[in-house]
Protein backbone atom coordinates (compact mmCIF):
# COMPACT_ATOMS: atom_id res chain seq x y z
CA UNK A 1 -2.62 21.84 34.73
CA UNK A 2 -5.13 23.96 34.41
CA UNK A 3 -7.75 23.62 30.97
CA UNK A 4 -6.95 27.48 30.28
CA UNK A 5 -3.29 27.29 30.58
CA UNK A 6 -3.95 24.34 27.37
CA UNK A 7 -5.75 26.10 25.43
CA UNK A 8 -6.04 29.03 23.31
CA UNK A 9 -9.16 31.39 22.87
CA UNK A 10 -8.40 31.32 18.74
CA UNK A 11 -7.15 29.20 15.90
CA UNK A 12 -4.89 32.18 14.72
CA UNK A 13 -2.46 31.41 17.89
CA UNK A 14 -1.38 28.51 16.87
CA UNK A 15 0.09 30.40 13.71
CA UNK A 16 4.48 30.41 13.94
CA UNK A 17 6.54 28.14 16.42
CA UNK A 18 6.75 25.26 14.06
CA UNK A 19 9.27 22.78 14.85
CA UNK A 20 12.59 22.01 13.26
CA UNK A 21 13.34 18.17 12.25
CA UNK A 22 16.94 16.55 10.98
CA UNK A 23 16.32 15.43 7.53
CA UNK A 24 20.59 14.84 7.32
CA UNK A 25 19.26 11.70 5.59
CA UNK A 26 19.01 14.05 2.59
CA UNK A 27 22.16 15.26 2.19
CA UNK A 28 24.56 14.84 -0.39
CA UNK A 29 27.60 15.19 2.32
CA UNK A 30 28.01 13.06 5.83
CA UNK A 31 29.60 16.58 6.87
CA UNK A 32 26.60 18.61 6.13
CA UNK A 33 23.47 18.16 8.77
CA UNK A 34 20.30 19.34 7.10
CA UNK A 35 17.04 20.16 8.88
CA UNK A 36 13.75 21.53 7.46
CA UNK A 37 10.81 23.66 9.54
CA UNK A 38 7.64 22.23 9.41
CA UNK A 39 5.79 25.11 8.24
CA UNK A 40 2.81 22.32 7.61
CA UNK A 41 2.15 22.64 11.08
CA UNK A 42 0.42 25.97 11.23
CA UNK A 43 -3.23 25.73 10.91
CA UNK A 44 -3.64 26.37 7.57
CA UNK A 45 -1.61 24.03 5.75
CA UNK A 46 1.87 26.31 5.00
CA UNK A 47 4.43 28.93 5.96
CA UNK A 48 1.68 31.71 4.07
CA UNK A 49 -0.61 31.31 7.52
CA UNK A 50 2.01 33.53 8.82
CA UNK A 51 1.75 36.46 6.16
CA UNK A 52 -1.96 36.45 6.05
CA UNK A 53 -2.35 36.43 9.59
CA UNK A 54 -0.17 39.51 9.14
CA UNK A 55 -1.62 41.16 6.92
CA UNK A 56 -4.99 41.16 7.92
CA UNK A 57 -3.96 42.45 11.36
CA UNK A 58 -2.02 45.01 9.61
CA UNK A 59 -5.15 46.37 7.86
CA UNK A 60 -7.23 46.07 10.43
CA UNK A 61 -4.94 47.81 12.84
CA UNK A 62 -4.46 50.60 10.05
CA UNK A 63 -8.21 51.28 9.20
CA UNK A 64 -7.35 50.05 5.75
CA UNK A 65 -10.09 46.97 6.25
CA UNK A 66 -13.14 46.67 8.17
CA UNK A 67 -15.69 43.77 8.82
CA UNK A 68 -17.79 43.10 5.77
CA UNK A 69 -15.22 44.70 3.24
CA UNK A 70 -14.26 42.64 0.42
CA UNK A 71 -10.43 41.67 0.28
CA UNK A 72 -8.87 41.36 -2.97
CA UNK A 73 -5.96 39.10 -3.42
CA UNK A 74 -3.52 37.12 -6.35
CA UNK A 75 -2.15 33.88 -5.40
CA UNK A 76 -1.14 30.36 -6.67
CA UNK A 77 -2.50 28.55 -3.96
CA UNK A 78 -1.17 28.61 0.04
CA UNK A 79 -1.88 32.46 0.43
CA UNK A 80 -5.22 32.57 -0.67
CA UNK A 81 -6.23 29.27 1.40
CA UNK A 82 -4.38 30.96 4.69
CA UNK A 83 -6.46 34.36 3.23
CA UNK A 84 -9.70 32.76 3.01
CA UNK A 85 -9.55 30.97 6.01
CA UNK A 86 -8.79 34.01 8.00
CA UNK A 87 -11.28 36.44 6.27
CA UNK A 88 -14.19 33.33 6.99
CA UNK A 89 -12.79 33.89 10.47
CA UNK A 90 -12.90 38.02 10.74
CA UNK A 91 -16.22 38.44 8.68
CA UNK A 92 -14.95 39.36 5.17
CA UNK A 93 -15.63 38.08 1.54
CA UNK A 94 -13.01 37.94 -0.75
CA UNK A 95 -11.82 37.02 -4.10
CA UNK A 96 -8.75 35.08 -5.28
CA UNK A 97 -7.03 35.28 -8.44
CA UNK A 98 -5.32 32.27 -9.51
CA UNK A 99 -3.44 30.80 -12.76
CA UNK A 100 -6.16 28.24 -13.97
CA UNK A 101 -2.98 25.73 -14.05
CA UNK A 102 -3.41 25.22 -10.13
CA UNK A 103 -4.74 22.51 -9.05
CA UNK A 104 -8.27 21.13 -8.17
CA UNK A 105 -7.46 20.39 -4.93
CA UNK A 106 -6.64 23.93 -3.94
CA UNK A 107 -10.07 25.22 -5.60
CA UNK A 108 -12.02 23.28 -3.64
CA UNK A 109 -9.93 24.28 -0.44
CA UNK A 110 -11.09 27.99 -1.41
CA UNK A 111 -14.45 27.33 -1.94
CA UNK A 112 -14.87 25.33 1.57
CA UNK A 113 -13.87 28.97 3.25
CA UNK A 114 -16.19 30.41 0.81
CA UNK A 115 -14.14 32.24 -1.56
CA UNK A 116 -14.45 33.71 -4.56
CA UNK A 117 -12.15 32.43 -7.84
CA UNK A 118 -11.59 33.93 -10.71
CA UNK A 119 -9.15 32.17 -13.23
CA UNK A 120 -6.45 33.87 -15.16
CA UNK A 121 -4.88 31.80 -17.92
CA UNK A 122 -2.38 29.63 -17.42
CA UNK A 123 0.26 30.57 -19.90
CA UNK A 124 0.56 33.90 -17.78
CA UNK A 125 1.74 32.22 -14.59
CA UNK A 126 1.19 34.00 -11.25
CA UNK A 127 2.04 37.63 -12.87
CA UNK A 128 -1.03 37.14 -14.90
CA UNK A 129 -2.95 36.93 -11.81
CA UNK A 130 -1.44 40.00 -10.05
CA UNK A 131 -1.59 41.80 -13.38
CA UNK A 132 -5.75 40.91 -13.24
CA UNK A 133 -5.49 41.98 -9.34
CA UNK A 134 -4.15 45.06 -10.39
CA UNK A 135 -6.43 45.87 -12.58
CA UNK A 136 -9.40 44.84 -10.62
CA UNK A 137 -8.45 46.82 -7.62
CA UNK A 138 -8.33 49.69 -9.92
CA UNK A 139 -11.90 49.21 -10.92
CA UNK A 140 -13.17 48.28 -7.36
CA UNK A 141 -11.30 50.81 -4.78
CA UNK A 142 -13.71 50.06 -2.16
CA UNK A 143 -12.16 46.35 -1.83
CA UNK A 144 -9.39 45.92 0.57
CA UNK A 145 -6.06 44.56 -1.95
CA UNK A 146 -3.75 43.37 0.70
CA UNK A 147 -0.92 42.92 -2.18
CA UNK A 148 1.90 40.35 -0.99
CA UNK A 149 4.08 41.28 -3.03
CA UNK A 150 4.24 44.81 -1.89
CA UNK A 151 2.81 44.56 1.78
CA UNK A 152 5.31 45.05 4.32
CA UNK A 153 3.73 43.01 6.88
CA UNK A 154 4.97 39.91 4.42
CA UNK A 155 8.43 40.35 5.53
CA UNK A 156 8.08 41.64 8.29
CA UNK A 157 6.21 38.63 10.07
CA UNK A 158 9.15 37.34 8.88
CA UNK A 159 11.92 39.07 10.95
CA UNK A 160 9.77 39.32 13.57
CA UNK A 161 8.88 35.55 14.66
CA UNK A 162 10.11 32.92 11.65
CA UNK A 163 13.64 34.26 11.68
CA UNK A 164 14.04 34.29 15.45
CA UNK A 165 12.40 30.72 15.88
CA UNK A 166 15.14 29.36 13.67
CA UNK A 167 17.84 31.34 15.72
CA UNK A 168 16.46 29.98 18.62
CA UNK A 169 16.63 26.60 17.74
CA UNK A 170 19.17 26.35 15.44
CA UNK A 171 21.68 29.11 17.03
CA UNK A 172 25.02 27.53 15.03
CA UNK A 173 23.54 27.69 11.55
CA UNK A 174 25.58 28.53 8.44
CA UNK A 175 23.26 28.58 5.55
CA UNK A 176 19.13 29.17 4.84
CA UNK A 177 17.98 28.39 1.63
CA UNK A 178 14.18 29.26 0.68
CA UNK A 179 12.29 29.64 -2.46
CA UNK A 180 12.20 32.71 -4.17
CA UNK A 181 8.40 33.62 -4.31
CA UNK A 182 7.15 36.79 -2.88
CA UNK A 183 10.43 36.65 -1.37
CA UNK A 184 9.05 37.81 1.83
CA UNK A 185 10.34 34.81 3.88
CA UNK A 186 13.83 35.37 1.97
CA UNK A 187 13.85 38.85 3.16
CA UNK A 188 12.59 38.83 7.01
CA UNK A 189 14.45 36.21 7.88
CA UNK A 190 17.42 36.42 5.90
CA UNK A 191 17.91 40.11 7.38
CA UNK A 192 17.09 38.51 10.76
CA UNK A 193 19.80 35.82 10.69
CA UNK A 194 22.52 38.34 9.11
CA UNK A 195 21.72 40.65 11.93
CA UNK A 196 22.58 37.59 14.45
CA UNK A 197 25.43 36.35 12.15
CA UNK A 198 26.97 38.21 9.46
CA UNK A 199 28.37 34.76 7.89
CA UNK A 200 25.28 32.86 7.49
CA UNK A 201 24.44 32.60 3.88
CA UNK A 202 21.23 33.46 2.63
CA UNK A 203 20.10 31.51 -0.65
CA UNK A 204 17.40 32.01 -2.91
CA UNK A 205 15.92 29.12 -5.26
CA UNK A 206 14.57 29.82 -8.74
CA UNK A 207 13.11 27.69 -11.37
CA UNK A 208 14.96 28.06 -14.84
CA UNK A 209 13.43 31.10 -17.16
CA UNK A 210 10.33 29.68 -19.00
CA UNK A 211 9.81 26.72 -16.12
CA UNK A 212 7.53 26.67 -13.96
CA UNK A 213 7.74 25.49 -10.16
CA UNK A 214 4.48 26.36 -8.46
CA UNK A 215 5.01 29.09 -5.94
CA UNK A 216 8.72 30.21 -6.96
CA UNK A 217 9.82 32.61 -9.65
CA UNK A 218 12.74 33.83 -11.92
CA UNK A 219 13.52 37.51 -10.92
CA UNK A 220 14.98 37.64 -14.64
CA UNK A 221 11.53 36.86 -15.76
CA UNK A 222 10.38 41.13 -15.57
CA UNK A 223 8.73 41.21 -12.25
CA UNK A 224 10.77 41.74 -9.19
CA UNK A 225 8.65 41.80 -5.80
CA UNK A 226 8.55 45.04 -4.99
CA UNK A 227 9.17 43.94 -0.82
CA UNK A 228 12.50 42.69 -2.25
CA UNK A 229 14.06 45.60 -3.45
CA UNK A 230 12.47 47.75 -0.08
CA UNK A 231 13.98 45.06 1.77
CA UNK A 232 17.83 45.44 -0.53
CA UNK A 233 16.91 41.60 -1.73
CA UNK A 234 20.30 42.13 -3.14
CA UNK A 235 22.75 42.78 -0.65
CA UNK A 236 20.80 40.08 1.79
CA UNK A 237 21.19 37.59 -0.88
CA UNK A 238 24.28 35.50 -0.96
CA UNK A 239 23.44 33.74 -4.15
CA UNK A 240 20.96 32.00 -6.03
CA UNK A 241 20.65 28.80 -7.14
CA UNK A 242 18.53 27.13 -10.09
CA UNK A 243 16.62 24.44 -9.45
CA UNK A 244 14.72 22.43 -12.36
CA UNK A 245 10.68 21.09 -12.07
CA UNK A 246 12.45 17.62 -12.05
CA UNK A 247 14.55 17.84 -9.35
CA UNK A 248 12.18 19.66 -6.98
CA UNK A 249 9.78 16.69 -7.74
CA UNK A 250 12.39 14.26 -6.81
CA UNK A 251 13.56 15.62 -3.73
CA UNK A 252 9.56 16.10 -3.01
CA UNK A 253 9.19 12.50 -3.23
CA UNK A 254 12.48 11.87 -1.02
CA UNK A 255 11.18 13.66 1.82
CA UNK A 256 8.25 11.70 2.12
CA UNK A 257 10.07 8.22 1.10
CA UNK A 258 12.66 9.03 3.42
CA UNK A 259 11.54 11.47 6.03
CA UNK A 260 7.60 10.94 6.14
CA UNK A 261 7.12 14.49 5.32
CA UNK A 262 4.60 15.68 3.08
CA UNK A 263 5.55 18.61 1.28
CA UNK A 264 4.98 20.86 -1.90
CA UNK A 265 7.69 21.17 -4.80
CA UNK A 266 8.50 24.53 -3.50
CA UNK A 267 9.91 22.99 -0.58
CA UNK A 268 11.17 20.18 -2.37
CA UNK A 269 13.23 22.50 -4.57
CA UNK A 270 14.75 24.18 -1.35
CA UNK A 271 16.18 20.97 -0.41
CA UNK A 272 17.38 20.00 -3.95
């Protein structure tokens, strides 16, 4: 084989085509077969290298952002690193807004792609730092505020390559569960699968009101994602289900006891 036909000319096509693996092992029923995409597999670290991909391209393509124009962005951890990664590739700065609950780890992350941080307090969760976003945005107009929780390219990417990579591999499936976040990855491909198959059943995860599971939210909290109700969140939805901090850790620890994968909660309360 050729070296060019092996390789690719950028990091950023390697984002999307991430594998399916059995984790039946899991399951609470010998009848039910369980398998999990390994979103870890994109570049990046998480399924989020996909929406900020995305949305950079979008702006871009739209004259919204240019080279050397600051992007502007709210996040709780695996947007912002997929964000600042990208912008270090394209030639922007930008600043992240993030709960000053998240972890170390994911501060230093940001600062290796040379991003700015500013904290927003911890009590306020992740609407506290779109809130702050909001604000500053206001104040700076000149900045480039992608917004994921408005931006249509967050769903989109969605329908347009996660959705039909599970269809692809998975053609007989009957239910996909995600966390409720953004809910951009609820909505693309949850109106990609009901498109394929009216019966599948789409199902949202949410932590209980007043607990926190890092990346997910209560829509009964106040804020809905704005993408959700462009995309009818509602009549894509099947149901929701409430999953607690403690059993998302649990199940977090099973897939790596159990499966060798290493995970976030957020995934671990999908499989819960």
């Amino acid at each position: 084989m050729n070296v060019a036909e092996r390789t690719s000319s950028s990091v950023l096509e390697l984002i999307g085509n991430t594998p399916l693996v059995e984790v039946s092992q899991l399951s609470p029923s010998a009848d039910v077969r369980l398998f999990a995409k390994l979103e870890s597999q994109n570049p990046f670290g998480s399924v989020k290298d996909r929406i900020a991909n995305a949305m950079i391209k979008r702006a871009y393509a739209t004259g919204r952002l240019v080279k050397g124009q600051r992007i502007l962005e709210p996040s709780s951890g695996n947007t912002g690193i997929a964000l600042a990664a990208i912008a270090r590739i394209t030639g922007n700065p930008i600043t992240i807004l993030m709960p000053e609950s998240v972890s170390i780890e994911r501060r230093q992350m940001l600062e290796v792609f040379g991003a700015e941080i500013i904290l927003t307090p911890g009590t306020e969760g992740s609407n506290g730092a779109v809130r702050r976003a909001e604000a500053l945005a206001a104040e700076h107009p000149e900045w480039c505020f992608l917004h994921q929780y408005s931006n249509e390219a967050n769903p989109r990417v969605h329908y347009e390559t996660t959705g039909p990579e599970i269809w692809r591999d998975c053609p007989h499936i009957t239910h996909f569960v995600a966390g409720l976040g953004t809910s951009g990855t609820l909505m693309g491909v949850g109106r990609y699968l009901k498109e394929q198959n009216a019966d599948v059943q789409i199902v949202a995860v949410e932590p209980p009101l007043g607990e926190l599971v890092e990346g997910l939210r209560n829509l009964d909290e106040g804020y809905i994602p704005p993408v959700f109700e462009l995309w009818k969140g509602r009549e894509i939805l099947d149901r929701k289900r409430i999953v607690r901090p403690r059993e998302s850790i649990e199940m977090t620890r099973r897939l790596v006891r159990e499966c060798g994968i290493f995970a976030g909660i957020s995934s671990g309360a999908s499989l819960a």
